[in-house]
PDB file of N, CA and C in Angstrom:
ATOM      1  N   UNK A   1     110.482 110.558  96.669  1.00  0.00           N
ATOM      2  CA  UNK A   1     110.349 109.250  97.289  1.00  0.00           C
ATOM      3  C   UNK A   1     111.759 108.715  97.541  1.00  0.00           C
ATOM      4  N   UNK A   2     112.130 108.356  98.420  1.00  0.00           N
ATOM      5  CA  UNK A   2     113.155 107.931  99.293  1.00  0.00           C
ATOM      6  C   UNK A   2     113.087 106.890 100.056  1.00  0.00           C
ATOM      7  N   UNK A   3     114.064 105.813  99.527  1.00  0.00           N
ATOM      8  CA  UNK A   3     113.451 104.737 100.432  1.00  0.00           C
ATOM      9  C   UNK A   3     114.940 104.078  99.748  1.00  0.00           C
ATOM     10  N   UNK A   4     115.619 102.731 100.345  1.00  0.00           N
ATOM     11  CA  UNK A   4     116.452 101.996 100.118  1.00  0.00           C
ATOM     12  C   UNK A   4     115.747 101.140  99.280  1.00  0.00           C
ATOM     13  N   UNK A   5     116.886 100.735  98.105  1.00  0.00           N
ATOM     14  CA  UNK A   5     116.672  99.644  97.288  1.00  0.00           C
ATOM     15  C   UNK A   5     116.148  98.256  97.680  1.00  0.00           C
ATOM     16  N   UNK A   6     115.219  97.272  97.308  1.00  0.00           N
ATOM     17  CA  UNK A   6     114.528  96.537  97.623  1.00  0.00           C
ATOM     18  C   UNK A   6     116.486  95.537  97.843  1.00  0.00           C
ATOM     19  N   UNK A   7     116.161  94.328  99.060  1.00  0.00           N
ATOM     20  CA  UNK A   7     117.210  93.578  99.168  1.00  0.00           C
ATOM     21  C   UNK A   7     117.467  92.608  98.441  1.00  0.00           C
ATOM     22  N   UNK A   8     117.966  91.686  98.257  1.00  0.00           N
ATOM     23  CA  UNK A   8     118.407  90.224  97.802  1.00  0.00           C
ATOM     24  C   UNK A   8     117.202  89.183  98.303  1.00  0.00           C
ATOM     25  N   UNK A   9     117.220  89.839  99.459  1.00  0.00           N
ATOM     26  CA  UNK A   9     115.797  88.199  99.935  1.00  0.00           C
ATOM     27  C   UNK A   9     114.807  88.739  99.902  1.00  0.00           C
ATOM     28  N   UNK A  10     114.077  89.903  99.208  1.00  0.00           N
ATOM     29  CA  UNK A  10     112.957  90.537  99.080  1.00  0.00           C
ATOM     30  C   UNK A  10     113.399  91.469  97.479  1.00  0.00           C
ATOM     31  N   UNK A  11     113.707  91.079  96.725  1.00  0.00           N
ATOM     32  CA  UNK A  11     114.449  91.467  95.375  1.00  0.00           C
ATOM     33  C   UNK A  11     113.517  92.360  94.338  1.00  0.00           C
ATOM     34  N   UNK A  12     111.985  92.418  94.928  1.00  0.00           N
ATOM     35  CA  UNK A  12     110.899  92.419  94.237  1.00  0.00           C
ATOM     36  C   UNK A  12     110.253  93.837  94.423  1.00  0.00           C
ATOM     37  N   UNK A  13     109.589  94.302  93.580  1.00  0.00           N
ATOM     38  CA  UNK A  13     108.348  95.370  93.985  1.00  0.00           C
ATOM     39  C   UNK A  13     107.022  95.256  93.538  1.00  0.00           C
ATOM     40  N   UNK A  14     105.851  95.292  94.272  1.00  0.00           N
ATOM     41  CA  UNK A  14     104.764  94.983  94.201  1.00  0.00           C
ATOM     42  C   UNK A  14     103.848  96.318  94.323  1.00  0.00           C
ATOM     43  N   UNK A  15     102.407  96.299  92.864  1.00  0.00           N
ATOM     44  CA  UNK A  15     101.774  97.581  92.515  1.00  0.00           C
ATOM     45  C   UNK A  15     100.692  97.239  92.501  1.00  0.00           C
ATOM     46  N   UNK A  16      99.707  98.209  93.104  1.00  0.00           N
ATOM     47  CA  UNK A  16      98.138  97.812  92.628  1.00  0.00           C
ATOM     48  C   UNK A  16      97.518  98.569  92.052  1.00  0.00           C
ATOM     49  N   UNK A  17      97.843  98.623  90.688  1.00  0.00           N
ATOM     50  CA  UNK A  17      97.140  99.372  89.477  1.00  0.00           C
ATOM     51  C   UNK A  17      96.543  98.737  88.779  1.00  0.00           C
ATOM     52  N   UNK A  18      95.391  99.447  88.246  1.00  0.00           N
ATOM     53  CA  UNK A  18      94.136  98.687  87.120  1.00  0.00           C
ATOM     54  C   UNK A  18      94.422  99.204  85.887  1.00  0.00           C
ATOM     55  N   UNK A  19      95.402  99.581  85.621  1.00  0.00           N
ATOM     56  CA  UNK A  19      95.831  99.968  83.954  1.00  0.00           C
ATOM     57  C   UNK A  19      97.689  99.734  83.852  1.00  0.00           C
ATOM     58  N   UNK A  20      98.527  98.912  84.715  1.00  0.00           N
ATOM     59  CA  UNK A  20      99.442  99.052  84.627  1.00  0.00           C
ATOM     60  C   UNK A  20     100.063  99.884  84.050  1.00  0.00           C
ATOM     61  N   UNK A  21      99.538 101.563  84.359  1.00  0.00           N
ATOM     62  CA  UNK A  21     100.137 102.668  83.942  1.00  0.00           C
ATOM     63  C   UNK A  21     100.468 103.682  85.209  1.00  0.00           C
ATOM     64  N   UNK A  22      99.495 103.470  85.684  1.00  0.00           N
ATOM     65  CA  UNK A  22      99.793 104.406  86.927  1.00  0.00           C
ATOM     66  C   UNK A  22      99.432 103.361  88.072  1.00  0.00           C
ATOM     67  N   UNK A  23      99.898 104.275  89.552  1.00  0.00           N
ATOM     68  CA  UNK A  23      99.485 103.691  90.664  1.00  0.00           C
ATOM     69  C   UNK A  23      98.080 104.648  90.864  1.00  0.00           C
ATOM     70  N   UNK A  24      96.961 103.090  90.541  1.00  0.00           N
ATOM     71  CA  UNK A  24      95.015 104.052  90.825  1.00  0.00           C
ATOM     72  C   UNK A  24      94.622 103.175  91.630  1.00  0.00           C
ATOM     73  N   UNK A  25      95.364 102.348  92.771  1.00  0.00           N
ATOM     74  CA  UNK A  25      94.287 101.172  93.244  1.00  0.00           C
ATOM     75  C   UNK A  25      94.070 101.502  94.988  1.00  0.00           C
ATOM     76  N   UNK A  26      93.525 101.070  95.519  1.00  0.00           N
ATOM     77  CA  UNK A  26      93.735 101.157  96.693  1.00  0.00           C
ATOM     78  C   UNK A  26      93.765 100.380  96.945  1.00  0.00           C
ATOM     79  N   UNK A  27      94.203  99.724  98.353  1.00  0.00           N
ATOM     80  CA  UNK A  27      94.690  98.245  98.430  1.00  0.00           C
ATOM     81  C   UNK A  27      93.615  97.333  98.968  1.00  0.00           C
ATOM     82  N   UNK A  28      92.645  98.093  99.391  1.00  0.00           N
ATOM     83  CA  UNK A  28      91.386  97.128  99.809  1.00  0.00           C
ATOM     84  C   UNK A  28      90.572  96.461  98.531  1.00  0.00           C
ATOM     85  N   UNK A  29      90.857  97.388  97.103  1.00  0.00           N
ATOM     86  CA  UNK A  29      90.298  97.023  95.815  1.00  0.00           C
ATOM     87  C   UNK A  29      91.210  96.646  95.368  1.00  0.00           C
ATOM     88  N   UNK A  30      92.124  96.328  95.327  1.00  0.00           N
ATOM     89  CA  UNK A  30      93.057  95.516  94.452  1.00  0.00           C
ATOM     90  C   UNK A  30      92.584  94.051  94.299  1.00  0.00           C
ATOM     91  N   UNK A  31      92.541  93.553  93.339  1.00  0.00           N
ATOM     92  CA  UNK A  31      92.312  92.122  92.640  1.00  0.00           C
ATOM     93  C   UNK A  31      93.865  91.519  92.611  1.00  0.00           C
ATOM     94  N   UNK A  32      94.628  92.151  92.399  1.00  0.00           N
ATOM     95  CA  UNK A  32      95.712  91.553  91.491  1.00  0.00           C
ATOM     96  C   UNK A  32      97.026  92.688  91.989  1.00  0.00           C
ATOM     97  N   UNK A  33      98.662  92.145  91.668  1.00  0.00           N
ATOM     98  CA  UNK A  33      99.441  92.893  91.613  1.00  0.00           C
ATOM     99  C   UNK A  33      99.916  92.635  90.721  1.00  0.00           C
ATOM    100  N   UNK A  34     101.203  93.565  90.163  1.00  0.00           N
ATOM    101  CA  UNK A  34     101.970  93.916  89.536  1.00  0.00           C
ATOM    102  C   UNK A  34     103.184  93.609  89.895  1.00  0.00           C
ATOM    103  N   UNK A  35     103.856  92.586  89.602  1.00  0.00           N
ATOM    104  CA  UNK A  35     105.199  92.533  90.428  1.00  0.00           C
ATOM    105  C   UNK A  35     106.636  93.064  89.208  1.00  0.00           C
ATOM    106  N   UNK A  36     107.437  93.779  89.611  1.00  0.00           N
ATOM    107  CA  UNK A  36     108.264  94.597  89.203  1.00  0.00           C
ATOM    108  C   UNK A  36     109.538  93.769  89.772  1.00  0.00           C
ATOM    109  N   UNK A  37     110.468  93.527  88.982  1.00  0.00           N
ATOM    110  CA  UNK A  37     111.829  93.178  88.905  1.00  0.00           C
ATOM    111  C   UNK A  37     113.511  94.048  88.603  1.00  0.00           C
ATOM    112  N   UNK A  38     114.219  93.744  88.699  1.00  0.00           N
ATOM    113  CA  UNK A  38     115.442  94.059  88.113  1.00  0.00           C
ATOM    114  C   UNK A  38     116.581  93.018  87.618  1.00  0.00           C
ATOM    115  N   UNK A  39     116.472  92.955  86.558  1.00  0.00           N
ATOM    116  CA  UNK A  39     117.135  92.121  86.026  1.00  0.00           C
ATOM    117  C   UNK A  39     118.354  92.731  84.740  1.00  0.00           C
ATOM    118  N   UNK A  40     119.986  92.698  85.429  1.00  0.00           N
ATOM    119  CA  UNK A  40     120.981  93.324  84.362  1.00  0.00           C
ATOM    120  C   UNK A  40     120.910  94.839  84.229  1.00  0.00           C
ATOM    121  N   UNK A  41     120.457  95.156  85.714  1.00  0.00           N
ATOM    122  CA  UNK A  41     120.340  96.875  85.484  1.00  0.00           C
ATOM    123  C   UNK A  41     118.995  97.436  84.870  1.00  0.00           C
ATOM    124  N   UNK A  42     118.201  96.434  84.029  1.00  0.00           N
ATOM    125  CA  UNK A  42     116.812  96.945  83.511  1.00  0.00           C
ATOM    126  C   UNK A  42     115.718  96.559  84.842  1.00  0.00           C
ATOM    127  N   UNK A  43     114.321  97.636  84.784  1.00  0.00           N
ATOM    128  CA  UNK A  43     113.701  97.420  85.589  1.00  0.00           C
ATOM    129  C   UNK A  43     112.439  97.173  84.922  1.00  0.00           C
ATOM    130  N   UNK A  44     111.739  95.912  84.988  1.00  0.00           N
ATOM    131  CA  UNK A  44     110.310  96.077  84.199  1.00  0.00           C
ATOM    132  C   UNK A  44     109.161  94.654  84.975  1.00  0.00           C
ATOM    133  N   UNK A  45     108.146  94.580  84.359  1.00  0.00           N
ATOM    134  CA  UNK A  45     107.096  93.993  85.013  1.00  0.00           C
ATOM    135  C   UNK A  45     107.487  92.051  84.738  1.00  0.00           C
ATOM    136  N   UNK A  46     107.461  91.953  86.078  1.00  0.00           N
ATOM    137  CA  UNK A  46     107.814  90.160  85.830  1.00  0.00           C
ATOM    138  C   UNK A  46     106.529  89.153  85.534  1.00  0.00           C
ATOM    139  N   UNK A  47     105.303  90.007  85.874  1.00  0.00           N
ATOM    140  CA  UNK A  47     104.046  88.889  86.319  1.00  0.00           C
ATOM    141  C   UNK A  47     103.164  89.820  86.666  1.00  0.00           C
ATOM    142  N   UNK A  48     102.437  89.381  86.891  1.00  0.00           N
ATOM    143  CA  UNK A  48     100.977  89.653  88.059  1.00  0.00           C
ATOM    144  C   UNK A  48     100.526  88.085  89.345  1.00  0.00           C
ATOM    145  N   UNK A  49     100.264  88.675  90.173  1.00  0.00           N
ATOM    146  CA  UNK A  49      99.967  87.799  91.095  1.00  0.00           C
ATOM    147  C   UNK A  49      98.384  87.525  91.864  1.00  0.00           C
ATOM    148  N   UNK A  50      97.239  86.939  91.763  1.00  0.00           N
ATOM    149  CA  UNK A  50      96.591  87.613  92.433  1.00  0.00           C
ATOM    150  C   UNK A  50      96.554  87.690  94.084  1.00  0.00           C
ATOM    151  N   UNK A  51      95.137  89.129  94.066  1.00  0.00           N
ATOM    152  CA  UNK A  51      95.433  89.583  95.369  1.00  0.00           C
ATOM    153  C   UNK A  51      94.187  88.294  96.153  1.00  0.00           C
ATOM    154  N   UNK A  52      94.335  88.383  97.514  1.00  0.00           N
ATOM    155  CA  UNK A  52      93.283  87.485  98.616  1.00  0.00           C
ATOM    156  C   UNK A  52      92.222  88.356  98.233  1.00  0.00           C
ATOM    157  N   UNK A  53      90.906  87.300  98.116  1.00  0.00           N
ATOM    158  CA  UNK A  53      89.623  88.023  98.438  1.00  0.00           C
ATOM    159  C   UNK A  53      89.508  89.311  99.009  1.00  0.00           C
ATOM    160  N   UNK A  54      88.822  90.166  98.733  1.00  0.00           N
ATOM    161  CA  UNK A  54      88.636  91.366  99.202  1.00  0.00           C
ATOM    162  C   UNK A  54      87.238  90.813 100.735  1.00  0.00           C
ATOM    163  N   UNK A  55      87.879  91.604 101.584  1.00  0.00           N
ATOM    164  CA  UNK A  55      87.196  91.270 103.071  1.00  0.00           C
ATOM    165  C   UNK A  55      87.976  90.147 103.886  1.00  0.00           C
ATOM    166  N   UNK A  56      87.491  90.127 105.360  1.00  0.00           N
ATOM    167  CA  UNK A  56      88.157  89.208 106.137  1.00  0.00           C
ATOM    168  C   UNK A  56      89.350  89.959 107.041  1.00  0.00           C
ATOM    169  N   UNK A  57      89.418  90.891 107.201  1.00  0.00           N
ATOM    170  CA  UNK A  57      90.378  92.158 107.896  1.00  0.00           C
ATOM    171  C   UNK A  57      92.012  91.391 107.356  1.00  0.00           C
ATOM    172  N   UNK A  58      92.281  91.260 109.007  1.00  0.00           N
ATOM    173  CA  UNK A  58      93.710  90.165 108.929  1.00  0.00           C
ATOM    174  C   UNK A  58      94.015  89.132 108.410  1.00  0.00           C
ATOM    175  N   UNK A  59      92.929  88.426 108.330  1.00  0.00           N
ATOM    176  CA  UNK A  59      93.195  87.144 107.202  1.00  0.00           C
ATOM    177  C   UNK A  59      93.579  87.645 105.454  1.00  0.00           C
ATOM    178  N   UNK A  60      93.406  88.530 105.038  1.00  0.00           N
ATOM    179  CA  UNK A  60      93.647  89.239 103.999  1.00  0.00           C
ATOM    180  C   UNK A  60      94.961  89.645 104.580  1.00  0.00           C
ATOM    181  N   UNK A  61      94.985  90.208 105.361  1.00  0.00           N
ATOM    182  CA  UNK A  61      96.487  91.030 104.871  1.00  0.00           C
ATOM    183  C   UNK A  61      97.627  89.890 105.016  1.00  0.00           C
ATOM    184  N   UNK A  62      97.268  88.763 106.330  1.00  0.00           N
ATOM    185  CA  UNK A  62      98.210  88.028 106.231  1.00  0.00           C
ATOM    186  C   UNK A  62      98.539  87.217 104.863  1.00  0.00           C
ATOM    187  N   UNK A  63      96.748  87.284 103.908  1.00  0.00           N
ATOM    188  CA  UNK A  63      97.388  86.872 102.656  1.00  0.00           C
ATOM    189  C   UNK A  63      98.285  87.460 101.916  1.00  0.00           C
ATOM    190  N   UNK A  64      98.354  88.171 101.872  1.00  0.00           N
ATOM    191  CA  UNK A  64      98.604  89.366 100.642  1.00  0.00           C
ATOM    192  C   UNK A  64     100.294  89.352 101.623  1.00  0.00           C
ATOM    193  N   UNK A  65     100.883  89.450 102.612  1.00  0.00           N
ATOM    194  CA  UNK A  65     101.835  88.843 103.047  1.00  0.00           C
ATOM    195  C   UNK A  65     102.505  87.880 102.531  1.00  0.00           C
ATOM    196  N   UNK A  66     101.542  86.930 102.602  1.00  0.00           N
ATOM    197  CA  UNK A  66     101.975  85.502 102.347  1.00  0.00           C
ATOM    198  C   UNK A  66     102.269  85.586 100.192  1.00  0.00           C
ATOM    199  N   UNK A  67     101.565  86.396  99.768  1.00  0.00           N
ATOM    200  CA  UNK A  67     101.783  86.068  97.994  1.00  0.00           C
ATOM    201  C   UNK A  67     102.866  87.467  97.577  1.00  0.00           C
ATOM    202  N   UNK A  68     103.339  88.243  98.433  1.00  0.00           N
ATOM    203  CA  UNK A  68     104.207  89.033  97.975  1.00  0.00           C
ATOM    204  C   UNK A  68     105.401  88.815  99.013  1.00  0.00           C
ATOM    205  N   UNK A  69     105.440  87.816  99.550  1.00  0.00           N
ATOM    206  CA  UNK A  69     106.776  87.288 100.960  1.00  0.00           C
ATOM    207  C   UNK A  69     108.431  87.874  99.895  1.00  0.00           C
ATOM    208  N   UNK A  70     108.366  87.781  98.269  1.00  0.00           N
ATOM    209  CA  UNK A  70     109.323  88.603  97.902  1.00  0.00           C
ATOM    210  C   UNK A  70     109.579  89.377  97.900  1.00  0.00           C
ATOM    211  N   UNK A  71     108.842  90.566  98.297  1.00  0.00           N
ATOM    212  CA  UNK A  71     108.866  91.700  97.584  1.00  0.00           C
ATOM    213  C   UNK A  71     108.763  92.676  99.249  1.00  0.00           C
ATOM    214  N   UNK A  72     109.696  93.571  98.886  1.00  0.00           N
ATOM    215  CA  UNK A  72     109.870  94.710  99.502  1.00  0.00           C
ATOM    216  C   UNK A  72     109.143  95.542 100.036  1.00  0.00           C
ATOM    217  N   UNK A  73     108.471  96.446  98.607  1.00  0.00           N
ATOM    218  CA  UNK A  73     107.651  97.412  98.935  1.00  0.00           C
ATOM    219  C   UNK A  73     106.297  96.831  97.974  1.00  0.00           C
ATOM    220  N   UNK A  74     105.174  97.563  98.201  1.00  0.00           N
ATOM    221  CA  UNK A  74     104.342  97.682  97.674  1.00  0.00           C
ATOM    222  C   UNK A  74     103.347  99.080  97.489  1.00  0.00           C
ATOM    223  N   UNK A  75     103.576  99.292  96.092  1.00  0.00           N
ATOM    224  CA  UNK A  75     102.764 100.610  95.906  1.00  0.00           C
ATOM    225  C   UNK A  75     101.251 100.689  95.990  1.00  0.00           C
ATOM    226  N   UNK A  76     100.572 101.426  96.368  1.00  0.00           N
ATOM    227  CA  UNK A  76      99.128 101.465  96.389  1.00  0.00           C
ATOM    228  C   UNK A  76      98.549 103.516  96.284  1.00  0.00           C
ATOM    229  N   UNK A  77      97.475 104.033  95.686  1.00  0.00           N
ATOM    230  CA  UNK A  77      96.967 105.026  95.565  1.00  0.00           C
ATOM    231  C   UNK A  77      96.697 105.195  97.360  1.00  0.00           C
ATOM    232  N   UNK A  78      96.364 104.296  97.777  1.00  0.00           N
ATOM    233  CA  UNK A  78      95.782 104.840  99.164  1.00  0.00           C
ATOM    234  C   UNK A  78      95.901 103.399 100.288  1.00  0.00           C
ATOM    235  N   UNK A  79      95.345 103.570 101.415  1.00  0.00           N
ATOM    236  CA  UNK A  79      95.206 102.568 102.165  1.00  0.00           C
ATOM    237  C   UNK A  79      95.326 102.958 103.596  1.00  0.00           C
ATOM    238  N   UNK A  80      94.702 102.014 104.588  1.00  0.00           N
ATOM    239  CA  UNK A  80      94.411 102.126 105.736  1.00  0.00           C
ATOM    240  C   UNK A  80      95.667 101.876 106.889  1.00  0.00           C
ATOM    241  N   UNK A  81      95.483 102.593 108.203  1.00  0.00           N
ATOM    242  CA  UNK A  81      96.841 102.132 108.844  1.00  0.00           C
ATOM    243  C   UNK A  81      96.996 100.730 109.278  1.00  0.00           C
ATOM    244  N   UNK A  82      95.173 100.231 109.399  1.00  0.00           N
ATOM    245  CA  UNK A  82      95.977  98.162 109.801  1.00  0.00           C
ATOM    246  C   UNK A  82      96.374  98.129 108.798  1.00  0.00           C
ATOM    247  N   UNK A  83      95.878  97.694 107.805  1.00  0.00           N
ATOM    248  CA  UNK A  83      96.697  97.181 107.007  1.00  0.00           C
ATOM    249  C   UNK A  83      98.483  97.099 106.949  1.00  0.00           C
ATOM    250  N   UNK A  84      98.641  98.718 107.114  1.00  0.00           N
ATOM    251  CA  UNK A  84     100.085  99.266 106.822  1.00  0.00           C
ATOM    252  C   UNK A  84     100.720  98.171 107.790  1.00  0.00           C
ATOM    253  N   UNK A  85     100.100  98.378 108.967  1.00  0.00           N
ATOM    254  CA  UNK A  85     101.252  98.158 110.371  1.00  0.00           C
ATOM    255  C   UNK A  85     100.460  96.507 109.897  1.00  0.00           C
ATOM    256  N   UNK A  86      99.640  95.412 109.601  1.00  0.00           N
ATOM    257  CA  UNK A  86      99.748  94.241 109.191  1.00  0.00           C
ATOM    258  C   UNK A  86     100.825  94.075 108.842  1.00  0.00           C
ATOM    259  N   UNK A  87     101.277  94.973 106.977  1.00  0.00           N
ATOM    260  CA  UNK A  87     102.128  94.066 106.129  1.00  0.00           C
ATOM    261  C   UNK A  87     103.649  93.957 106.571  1.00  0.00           C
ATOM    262  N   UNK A  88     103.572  95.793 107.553  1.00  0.00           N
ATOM    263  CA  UNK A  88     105.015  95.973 107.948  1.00  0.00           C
ATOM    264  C   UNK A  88     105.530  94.981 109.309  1.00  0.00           C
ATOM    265  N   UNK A  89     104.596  94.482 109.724  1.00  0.00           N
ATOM    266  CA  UNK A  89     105.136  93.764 111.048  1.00  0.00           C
ATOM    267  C   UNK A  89     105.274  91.912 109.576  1.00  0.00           C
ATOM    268  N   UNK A  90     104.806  92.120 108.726  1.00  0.00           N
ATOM    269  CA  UNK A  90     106.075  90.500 107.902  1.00  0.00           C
ATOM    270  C   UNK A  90     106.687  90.545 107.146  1.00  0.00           C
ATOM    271  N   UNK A  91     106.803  92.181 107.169  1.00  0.00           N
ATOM    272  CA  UNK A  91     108.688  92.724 106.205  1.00  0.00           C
ATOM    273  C   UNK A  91     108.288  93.364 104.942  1.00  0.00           C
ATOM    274  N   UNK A  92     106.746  93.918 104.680  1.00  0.00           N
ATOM    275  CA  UNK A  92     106.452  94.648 103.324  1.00  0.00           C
ATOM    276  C   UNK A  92     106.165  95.582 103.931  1.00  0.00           C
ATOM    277  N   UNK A  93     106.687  96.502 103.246  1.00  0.00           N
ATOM    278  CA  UNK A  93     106.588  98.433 103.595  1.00  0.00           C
ATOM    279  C   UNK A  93     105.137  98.290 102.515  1.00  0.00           C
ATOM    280  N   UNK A  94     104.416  99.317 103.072  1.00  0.00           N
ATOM    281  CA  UNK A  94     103.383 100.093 101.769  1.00  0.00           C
ATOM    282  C   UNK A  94     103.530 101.258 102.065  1.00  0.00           C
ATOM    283  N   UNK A  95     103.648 101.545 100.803  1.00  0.00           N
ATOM    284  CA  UNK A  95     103.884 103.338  99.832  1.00  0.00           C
ATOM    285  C   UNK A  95     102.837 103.978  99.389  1.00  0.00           C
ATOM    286  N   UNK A  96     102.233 104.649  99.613  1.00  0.00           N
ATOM    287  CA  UNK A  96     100.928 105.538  99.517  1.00  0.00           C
ATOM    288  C   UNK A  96     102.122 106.522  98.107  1.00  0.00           C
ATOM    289  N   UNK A  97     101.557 106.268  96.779  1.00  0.00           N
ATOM    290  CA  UNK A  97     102.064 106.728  95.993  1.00  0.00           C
ATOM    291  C   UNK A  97     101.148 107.305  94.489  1.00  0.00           C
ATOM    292  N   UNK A  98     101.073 108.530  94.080  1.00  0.00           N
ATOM    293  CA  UNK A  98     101.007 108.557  92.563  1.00  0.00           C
ATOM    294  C   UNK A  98     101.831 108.795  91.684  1.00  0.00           C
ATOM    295  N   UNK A  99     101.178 108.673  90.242  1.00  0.00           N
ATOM    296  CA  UNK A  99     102.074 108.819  89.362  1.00  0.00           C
ATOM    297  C   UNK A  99     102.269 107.167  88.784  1.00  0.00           C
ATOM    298  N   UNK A 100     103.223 107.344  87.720  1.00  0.00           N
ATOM    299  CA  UNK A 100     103.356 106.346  87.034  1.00  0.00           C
ATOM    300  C   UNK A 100     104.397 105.160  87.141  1.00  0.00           C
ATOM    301  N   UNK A 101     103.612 103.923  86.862  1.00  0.00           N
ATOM    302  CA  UNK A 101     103.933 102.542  87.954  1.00  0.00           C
ATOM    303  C   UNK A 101     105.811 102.517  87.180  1.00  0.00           C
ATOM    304  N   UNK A 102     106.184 102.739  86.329  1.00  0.00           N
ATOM    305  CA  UNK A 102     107.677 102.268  86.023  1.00  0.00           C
ATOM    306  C   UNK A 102     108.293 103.747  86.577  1.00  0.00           C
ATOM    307  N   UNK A 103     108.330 105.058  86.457  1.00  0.00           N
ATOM    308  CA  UNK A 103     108.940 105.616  86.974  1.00  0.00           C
ATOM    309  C   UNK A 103     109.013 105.392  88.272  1.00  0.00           C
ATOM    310  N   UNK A 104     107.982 105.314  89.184  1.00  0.00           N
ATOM    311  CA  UNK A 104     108.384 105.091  90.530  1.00  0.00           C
ATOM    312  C   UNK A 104     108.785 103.960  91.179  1.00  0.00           C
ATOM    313  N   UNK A 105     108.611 103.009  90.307  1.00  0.00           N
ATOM    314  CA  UNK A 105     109.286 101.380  90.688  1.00  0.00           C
ATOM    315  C   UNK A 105     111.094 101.775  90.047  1.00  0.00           C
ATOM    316  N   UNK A 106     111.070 102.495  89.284  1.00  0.00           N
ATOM    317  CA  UNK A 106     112.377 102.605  89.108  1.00  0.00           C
ATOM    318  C   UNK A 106     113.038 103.630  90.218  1.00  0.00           C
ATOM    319  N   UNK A 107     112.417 104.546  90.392  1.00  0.00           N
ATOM    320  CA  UNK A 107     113.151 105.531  91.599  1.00  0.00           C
ATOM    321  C   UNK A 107     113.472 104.342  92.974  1.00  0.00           C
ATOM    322  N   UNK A 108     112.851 103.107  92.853  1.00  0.00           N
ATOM    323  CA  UNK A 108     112.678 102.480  93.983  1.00  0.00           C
ATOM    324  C   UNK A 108     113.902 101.772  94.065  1.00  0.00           C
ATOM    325  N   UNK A 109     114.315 100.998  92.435  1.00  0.00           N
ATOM    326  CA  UNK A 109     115.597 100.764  92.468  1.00  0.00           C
ATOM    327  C   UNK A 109     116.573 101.794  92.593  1.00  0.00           C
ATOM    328  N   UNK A 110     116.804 102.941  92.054  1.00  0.00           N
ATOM    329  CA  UNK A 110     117.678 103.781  91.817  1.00  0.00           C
ATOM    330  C   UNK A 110     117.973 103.635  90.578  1.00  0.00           C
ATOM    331  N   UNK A 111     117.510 103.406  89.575  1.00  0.00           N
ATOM    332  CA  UNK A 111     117.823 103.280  88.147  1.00  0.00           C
ATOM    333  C   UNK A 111     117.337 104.350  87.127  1.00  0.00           C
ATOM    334  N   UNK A 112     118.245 104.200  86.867  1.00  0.00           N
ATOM    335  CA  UNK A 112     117.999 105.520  85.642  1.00  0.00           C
ATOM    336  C   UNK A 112     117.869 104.714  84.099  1.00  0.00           C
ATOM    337  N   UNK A 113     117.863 104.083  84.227  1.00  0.00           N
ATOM    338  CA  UNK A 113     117.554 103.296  82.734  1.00  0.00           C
ATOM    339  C   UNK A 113     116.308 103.611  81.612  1.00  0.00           C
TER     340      UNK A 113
END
């Protein structure tokens, strides 16, 4: 996984996992995120946020826009291409990713911590 470090005005990374262990969610079932920080070189979980109602096409994604407007990327097990091209046309990439939610939020910073 290859991707540039999240910026200064998007400082954040956002996960939709149901065991905050791995990435298992898909983003149409997600309830809730995971928001991931860096703070002093350490990388770990700042919060949870919840997600918009599940249904409503675009009105959902523009939510889910609108409650992660910090955050960079967002990890998900799976997901559809509106969606994708929704979140990416208001500045959130989504990452079709497995494996486990701190190693790959950390590959995201570049941290080896």
């Amino acid at each position: 996984m290859t991707y540039p470090p999240p910026q200064a005005h998007r400082p954040l990374v956002a996960v939709a996992s149901s065991t905050g262990k791995t990435v298992d969610m898909h983003l149409g079932q997600a309830s809730e995120f995971r928001i991931y920080g860096r703070d002093q070189g350490m990388v770990g979980l700042i919060g949870t946020r919840p997600a918009p109602a599940p249904g409503g096409g675009s009105i959902r994604w523009e939510g889910v826009a609108e409650v992660l407007s910090d955050c960079t990327y967002l990890l998900v097990a799976s997901v559809g291409p509106k969606p994708v091209a929704a979140l990416a046309a208001q500045g959130l990439t989504v990452i079709e990713a497995e494996g486990f939610v701190l190693s790959l939020v950390r590959q995201l910073y570049g941290a080896t911590d």
